[in-house]
PDB file of N, CA and C in Angstrom:
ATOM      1  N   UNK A   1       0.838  -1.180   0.000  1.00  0.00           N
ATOM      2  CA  UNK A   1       0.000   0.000   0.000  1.00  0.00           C
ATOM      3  C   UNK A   1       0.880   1.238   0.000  1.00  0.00           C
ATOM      4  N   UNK A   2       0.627   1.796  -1.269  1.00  0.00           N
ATOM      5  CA  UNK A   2       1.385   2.906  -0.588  1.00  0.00           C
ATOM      6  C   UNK A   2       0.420   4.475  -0.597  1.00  0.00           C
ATOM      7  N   UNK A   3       1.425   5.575  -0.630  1.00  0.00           N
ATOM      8  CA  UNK A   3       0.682   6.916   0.259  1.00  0.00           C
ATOM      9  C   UNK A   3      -0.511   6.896  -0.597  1.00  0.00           C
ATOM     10  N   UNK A   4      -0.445   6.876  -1.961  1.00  0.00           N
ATOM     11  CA  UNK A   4      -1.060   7.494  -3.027  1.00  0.00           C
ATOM     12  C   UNK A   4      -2.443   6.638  -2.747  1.00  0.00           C
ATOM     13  N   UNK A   5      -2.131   5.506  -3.108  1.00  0.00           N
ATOM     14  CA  UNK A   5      -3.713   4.343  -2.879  1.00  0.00           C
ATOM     15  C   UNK A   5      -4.277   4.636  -1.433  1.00  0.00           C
ATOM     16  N   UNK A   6      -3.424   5.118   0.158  1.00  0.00           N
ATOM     17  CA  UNK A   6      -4.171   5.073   1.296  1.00  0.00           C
ATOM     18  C   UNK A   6      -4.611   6.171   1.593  1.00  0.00           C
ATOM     19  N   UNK A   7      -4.048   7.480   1.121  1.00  0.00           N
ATOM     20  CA  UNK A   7      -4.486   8.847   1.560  1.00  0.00           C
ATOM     21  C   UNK A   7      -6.285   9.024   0.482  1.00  0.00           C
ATOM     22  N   UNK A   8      -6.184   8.325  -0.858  1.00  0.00           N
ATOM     23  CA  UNK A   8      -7.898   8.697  -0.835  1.00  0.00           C
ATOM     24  C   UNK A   8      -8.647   7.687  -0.315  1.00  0.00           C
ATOM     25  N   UNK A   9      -8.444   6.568   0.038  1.00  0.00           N
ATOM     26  CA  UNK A   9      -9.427   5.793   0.915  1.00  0.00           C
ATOM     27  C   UNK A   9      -9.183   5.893   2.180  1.00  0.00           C
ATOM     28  N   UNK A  10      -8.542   6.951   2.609  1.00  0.00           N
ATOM     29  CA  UNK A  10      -8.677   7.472   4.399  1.00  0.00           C
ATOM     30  C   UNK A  10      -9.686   8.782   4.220  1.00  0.00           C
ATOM     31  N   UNK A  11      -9.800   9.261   3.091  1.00  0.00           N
ATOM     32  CA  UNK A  11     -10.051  11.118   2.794  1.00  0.00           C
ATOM     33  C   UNK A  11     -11.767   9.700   2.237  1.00  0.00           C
ATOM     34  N   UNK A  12     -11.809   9.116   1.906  1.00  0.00           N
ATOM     35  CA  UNK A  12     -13.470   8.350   1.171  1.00  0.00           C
ATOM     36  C   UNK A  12     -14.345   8.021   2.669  1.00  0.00           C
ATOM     37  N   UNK A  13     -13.346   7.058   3.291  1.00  0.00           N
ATOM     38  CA  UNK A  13     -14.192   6.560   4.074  1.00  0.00           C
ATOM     39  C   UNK A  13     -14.520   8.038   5.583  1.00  0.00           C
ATOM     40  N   UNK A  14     -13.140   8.811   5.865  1.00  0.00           N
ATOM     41  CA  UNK A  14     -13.228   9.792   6.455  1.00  0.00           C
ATOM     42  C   UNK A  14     -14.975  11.004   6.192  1.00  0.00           C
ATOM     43  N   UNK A  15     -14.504  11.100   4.975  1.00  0.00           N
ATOM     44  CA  UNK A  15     -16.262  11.962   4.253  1.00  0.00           C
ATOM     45  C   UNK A  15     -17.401  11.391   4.648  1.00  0.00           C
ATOM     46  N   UNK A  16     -16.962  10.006   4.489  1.00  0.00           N
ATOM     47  CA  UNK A  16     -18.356   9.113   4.763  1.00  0.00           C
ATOM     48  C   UNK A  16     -18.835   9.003   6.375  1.00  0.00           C
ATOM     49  N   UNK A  17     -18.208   9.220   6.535  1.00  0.00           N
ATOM     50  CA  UNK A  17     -18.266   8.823   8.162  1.00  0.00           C
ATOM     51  C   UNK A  17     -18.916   9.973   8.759  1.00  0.00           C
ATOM     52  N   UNK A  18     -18.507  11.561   7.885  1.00  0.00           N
ATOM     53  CA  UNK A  18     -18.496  13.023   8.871  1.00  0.00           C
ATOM     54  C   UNK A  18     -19.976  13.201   9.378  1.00  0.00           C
ATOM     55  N   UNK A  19     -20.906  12.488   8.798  1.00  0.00           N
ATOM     56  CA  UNK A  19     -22.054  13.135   9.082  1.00  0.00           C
ATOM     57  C   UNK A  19     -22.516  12.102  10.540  1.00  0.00           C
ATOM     58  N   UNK A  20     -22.176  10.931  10.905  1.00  0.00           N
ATOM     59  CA  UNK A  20     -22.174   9.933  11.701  1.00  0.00           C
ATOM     60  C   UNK A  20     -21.159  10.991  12.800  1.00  0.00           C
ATOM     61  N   UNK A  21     -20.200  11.745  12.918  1.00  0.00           N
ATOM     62  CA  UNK A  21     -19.096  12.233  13.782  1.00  0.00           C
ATOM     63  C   UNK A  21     -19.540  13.133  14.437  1.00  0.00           C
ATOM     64  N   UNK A  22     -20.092  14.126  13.341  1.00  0.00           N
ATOM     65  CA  UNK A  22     -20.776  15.322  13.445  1.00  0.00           C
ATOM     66  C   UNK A  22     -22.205  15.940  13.060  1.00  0.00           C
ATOM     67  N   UNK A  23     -23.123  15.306  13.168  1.00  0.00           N
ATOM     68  CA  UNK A  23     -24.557  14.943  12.827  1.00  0.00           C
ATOM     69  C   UNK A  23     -25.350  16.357  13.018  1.00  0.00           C
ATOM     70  N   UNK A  24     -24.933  17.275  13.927  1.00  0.00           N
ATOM     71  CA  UNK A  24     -25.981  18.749  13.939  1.00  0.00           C
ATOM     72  C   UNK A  24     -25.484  19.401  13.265  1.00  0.00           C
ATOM     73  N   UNK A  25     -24.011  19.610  12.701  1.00  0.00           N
ATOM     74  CA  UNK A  25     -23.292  20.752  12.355  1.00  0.00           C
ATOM     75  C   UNK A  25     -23.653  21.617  11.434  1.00  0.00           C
ATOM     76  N   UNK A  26     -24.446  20.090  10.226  1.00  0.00           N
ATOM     77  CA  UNK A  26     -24.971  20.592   9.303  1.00  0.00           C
ATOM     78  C   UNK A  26     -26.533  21.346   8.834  1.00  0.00           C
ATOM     79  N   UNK A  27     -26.887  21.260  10.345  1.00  0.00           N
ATOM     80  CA  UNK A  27     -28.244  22.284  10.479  1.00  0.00           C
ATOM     81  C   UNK A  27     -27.762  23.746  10.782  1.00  0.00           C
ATOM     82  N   UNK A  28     -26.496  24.163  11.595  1.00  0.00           N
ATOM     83  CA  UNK A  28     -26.283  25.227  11.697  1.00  0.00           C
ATOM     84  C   UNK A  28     -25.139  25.223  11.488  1.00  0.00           C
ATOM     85  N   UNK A  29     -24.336  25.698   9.939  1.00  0.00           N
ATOM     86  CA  UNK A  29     -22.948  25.546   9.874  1.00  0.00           C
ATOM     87  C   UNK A  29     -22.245  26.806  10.683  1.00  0.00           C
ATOM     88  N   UNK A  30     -22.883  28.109  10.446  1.00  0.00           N
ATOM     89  CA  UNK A  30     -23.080  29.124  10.705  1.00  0.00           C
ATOM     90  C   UNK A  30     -22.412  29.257  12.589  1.00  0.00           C
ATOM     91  N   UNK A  31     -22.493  28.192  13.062  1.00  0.00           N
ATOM     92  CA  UNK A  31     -22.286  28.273  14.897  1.00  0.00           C
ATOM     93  C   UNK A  31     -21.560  26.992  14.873  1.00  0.00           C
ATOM     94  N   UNK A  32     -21.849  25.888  13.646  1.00  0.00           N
ATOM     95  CA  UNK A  32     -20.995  24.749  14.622  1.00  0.00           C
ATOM     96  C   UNK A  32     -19.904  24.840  13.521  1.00  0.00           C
ATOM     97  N   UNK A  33     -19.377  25.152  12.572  1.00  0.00           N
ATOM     98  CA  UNK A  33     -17.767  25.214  11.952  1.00  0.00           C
ATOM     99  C   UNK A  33     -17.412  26.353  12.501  1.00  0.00           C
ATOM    100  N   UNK A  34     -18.052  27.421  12.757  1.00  0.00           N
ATOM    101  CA  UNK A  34     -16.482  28.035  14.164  1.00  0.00           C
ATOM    102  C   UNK A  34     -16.761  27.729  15.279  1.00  0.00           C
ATOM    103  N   UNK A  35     -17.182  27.047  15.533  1.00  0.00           N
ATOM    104  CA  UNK A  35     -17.063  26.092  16.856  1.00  0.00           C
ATOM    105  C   UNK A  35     -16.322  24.834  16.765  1.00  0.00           C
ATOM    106  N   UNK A  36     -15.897  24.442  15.904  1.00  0.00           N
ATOM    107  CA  UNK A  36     -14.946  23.148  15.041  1.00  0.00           C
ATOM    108  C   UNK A  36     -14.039  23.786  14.704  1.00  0.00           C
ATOM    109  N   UNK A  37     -13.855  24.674  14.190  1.00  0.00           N
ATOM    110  CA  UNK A  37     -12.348  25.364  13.764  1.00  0.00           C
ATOM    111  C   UNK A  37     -11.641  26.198  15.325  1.00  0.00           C
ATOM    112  N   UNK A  38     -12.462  27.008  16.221  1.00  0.00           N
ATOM    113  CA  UNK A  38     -11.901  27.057  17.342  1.00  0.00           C
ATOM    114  C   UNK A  38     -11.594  26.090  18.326  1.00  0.00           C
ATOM    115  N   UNK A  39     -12.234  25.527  18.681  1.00  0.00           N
ATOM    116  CA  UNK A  39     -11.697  24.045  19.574  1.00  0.00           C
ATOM    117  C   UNK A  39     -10.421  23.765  18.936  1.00  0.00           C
ATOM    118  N   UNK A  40     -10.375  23.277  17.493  1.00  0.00           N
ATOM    119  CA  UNK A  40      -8.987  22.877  17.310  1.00  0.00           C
ATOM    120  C   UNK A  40      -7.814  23.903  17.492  1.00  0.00           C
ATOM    121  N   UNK A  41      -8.121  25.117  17.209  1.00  0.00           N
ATOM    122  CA  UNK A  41      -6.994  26.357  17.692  1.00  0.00           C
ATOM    123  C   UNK A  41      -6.962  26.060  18.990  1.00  0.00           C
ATOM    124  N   UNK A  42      -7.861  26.050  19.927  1.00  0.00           N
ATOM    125  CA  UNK A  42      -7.435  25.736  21.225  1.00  0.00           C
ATOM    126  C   UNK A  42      -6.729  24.618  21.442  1.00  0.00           C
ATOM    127  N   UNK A  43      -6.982  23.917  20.698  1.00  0.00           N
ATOM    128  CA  UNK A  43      -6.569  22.377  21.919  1.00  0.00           C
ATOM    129  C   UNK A  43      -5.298  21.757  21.124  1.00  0.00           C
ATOM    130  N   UNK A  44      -5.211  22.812  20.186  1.00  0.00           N
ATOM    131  CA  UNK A  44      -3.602  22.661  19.438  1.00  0.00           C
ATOM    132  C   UNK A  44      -2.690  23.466  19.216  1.00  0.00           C
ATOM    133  N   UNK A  45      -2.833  24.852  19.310  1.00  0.00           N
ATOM    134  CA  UNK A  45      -1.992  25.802  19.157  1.00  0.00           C
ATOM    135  C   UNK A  45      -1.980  26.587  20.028  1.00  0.00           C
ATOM    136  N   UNK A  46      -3.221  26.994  20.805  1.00  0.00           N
ATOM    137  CA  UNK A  46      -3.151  27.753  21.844  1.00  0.00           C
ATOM    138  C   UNK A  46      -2.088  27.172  23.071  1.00  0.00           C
ATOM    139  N   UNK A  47      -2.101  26.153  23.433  1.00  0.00           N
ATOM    140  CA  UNK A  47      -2.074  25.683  24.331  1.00  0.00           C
ATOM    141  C   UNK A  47      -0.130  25.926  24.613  1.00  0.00           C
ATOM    142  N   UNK A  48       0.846  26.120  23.769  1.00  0.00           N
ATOM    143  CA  UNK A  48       2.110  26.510  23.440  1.00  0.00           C
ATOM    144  C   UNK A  48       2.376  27.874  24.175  1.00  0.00           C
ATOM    145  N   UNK A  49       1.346  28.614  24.139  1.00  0.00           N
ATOM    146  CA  UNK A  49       1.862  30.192  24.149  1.00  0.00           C
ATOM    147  C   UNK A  49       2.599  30.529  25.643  1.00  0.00           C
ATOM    148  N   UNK A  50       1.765  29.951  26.851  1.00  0.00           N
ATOM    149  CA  UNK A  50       2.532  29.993  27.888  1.00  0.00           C
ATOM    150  C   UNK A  50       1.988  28.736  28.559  1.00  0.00           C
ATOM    151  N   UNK A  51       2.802  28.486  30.282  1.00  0.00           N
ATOM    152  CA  UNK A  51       2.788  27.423  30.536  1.00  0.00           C
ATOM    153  C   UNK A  51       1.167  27.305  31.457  1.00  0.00           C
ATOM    154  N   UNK A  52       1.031  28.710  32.212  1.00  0.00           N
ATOM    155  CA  UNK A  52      -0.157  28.431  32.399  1.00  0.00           C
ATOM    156  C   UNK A  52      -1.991  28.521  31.516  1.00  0.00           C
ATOM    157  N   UNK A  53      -1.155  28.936  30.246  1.00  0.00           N
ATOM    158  CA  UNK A  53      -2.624  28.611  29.171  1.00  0.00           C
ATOM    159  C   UNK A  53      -2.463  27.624  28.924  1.00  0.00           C
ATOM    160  N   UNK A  54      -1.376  26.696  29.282  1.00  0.00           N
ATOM    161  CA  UNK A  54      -1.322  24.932  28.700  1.00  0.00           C
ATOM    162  C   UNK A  54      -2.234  24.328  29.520  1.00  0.00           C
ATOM    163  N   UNK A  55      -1.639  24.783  30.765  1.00  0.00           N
ATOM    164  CA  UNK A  55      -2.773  24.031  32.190  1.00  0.00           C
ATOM    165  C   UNK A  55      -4.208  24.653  32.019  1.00  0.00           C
ATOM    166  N   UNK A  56      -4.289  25.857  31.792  1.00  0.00           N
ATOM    167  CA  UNK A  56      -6.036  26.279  31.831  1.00  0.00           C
ATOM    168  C   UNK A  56      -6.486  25.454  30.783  1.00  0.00           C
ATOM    169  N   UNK A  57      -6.200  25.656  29.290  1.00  0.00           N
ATOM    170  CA  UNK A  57      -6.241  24.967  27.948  1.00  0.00           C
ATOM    171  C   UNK A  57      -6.757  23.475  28.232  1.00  0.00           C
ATOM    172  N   UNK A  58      -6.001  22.702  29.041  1.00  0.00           N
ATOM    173  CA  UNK A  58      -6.156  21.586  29.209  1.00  0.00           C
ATOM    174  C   UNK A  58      -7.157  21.219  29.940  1.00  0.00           C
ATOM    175  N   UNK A  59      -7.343  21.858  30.456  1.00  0.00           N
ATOM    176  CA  UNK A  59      -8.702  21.291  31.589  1.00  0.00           C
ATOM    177  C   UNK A  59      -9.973  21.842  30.973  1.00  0.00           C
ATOM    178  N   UNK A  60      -9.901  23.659  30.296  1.00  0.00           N
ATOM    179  CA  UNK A  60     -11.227  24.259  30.203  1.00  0.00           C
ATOM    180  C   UNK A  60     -11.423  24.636  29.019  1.00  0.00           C
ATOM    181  N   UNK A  61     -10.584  23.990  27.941  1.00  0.00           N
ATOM    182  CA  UNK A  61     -10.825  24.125  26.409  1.00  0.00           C
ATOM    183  C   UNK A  61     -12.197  24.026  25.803  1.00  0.00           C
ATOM    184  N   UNK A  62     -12.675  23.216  26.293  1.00  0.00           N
ATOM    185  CA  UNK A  62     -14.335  23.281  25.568  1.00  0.00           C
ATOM    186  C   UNK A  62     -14.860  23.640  26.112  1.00  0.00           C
ATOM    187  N   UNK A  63     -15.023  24.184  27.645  1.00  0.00           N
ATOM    188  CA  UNK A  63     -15.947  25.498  28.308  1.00  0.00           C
ATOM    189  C   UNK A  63     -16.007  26.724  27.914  1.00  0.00           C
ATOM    190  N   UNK A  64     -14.622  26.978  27.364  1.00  0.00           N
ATOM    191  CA  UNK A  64     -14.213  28.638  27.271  1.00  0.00           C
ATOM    192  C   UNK A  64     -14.420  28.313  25.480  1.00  0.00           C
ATOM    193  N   UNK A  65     -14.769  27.473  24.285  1.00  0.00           N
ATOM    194  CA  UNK A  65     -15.221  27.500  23.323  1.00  0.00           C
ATOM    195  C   UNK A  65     -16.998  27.322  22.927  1.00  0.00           C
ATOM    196  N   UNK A  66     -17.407  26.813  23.991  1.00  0.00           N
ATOM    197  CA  UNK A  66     -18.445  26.900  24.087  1.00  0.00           C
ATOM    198  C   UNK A  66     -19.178  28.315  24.569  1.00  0.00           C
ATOM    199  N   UNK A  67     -18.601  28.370  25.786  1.00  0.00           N
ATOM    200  CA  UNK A  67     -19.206  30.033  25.586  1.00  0.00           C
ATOM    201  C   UNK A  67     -18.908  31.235  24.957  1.00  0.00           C
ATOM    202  N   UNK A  68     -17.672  31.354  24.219  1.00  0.00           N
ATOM    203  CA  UNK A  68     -17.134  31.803  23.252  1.00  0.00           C
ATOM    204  C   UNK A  68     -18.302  31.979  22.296  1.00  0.00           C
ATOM    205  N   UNK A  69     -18.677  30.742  21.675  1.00  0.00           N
ATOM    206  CA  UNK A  69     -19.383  30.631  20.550  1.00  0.00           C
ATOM    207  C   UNK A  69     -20.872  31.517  20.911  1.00  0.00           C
ATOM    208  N   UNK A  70     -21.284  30.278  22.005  1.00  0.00           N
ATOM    209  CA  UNK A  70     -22.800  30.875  22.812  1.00  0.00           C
ATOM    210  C   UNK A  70     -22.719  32.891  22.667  1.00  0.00           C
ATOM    211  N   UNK A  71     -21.512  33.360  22.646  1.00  0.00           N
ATOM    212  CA  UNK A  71     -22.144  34.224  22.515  1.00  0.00           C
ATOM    213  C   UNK A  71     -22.020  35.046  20.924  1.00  0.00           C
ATOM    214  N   UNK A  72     -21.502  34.667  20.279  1.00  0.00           N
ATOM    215  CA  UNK A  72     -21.580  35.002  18.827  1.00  0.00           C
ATOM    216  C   UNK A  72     -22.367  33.959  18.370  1.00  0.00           C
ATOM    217  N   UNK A  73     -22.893  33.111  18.941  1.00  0.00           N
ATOM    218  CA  UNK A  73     -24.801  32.838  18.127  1.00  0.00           C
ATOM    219  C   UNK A  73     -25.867  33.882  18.928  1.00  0.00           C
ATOM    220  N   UNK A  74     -25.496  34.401  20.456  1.00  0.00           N
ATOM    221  CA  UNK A  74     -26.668  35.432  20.951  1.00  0.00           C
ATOM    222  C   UNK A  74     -26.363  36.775  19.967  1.00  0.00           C
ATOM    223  N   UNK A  75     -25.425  37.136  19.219  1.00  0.00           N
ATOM    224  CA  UNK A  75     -25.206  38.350  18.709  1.00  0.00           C
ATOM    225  C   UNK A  75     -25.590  38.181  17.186  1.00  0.00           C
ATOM    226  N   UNK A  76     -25.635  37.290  16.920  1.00  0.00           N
ATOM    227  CA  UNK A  76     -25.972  36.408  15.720  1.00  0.00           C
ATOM    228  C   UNK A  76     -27.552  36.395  15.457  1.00  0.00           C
ATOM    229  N   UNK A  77     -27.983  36.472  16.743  1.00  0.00           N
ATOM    230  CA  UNK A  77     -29.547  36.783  16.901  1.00  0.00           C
ATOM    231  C   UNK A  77     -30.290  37.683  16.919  1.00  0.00           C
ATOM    232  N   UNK A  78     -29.443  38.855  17.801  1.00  0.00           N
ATOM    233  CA  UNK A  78     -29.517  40.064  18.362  1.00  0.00           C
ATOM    234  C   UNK A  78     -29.955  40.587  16.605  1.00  0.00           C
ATOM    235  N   UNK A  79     -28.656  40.823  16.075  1.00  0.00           N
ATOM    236  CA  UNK A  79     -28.374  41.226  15.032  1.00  0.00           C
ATOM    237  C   UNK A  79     -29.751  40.563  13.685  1.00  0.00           C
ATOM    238  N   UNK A  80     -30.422  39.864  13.944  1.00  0.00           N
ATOM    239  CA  UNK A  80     -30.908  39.527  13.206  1.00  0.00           C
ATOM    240  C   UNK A  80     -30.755  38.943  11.695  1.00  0.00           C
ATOM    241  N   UNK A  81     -29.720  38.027  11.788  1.00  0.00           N
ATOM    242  CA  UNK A  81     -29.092  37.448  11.216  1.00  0.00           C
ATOM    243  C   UNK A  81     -29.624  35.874  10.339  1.00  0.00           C
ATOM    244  N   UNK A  82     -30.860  35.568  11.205  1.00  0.00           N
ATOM    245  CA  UNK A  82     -31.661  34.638  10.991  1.00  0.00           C
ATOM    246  C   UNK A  82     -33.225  34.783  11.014  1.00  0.00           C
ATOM    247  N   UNK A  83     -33.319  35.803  10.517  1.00  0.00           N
ATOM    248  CA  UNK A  83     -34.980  36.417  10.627  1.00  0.00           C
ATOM    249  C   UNK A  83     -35.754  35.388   9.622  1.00  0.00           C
ATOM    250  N   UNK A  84     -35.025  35.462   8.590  1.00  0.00           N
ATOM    251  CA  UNK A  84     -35.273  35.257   7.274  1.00  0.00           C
ATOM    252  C   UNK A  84     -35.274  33.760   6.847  1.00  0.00           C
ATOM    253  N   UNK A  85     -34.667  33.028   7.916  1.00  0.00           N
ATOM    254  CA  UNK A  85     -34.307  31.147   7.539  1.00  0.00           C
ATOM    255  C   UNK A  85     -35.412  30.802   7.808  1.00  0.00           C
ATOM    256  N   UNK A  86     -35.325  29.324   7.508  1.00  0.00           N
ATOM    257  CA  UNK A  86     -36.113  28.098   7.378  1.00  0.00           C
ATOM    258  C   UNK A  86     -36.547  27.895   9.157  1.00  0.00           C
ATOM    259  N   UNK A  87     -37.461  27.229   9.263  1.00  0.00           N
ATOM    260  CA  UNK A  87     -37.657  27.385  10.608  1.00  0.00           C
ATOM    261  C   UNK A  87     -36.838  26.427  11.110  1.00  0.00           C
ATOM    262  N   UNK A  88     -36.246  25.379  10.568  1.00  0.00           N
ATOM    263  CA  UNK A  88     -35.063  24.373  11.051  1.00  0.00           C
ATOM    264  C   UNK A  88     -34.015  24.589  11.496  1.00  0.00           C
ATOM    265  N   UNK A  89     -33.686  25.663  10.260  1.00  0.00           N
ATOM    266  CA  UNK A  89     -32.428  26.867  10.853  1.00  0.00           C
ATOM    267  C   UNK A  89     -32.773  27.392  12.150  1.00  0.00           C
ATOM    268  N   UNK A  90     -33.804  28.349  12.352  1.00  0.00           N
ATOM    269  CA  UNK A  90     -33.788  28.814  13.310  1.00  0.00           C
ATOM    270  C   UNK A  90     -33.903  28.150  14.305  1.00  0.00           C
ATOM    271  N   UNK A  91     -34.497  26.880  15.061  1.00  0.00           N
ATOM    272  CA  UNK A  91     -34.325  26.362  16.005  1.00  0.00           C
ATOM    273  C   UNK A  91     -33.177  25.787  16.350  1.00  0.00           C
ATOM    274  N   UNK A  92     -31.743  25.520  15.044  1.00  0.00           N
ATOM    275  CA  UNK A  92     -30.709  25.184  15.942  1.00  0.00           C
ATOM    276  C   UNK A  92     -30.090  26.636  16.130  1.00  0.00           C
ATOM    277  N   UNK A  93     -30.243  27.597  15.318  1.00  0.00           N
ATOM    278  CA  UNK A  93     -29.495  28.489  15.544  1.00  0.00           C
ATOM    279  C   UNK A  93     -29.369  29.592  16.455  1.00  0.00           C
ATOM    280  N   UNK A  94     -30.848  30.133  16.250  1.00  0.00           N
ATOM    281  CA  UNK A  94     -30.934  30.938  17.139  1.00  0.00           C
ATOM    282  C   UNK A  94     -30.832  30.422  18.863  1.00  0.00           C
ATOM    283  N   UNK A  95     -30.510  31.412  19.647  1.00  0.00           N
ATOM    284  CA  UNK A  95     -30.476  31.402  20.692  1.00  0.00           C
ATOM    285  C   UNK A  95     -31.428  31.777  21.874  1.00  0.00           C
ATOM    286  N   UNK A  96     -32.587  31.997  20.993  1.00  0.00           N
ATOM    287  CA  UNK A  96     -33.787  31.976  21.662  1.00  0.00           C
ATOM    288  C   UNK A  96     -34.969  31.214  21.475  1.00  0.00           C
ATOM    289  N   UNK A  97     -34.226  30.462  20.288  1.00  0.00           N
ATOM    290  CA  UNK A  97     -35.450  29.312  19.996  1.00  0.00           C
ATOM    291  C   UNK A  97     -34.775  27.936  20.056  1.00  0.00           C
ATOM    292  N   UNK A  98     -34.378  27.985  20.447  1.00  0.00           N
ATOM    293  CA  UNK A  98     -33.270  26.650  20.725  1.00  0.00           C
ATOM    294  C   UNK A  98     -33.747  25.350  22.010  1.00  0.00           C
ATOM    295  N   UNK A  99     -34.685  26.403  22.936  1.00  0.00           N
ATOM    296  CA  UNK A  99     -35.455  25.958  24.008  1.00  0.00           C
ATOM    297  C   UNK A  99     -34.534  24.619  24.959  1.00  0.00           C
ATOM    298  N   UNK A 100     -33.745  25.640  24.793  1.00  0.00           N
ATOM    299  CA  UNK A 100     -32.392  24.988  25.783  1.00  0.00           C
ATOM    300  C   UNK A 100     -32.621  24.673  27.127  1.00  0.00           C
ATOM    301  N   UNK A 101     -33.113  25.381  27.703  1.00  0.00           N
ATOM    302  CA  UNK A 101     -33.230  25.703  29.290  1.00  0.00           C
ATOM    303  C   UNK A 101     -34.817  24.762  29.720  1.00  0.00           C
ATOM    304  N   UNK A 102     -35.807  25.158  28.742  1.00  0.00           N
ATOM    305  CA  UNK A 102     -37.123  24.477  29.261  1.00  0.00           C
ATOM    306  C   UNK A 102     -37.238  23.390  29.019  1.00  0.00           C
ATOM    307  N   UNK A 103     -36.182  22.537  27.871  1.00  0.00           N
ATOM    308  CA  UNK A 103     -36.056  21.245  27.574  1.00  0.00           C
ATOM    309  C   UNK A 103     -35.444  20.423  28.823  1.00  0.00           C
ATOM    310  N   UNK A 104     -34.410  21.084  29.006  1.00  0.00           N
ATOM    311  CA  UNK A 104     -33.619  20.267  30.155  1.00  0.00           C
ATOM    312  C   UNK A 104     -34.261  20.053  31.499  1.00  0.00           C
ATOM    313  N   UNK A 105     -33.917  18.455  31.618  1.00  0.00           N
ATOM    314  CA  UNK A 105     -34.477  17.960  32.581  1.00  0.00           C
ATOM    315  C   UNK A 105     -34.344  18.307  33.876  1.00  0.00           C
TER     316      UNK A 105
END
């Protein structure tokens, strides 16, 4: 086997798989690919800059990207940015129809 024959049947079966990996993303690309592209800045490059963003990094990387995001989807809303979508859109996207809080058990 070599690179040429394994790198497109890692990149075939990889594609195939993304929607099984990442199954909401594609209702709101809009909040969950920079929420996929920051996590990985965090939890790979950030984490170098000094020794205690390695230790915070490490423990609170997806807290501090999550609310990161949470709030550029509330400004995302504010702004009215999703007036105009599908109502599918708007329930993952927006941040007031998302019914986050009254869902949870």
């Amino acid at each position: 086997f070599s690179p040429i024959v394994i790198v497109p049947v890692v990149c075939v079966v990889g594609l195939g798989l993304f929607a099984r990996g990442f199954p909401l993303l594609a209702d709101c690309v809009q909040i969950g690919l920079p929420m996929l592209i920051l996590l990985i800045i965090t939890q790979q490059y950030l984490k170098r800059l000094h020794a205690k963003a390695d230790h915070i990094l490490e423990r609170f990387a997806l807290l501090v990207c999550i609310a990161v995001i949470w709030a550029f989807a509330a400004i995302l809303t504010v702004a009215g940015a999703y007036n105009t979508s599908k109502s599918k859109t708007q329930t993952s996207c927006r941040t007031d129809r998302s019914y986050l809080m009254s869902s949870a058990p």
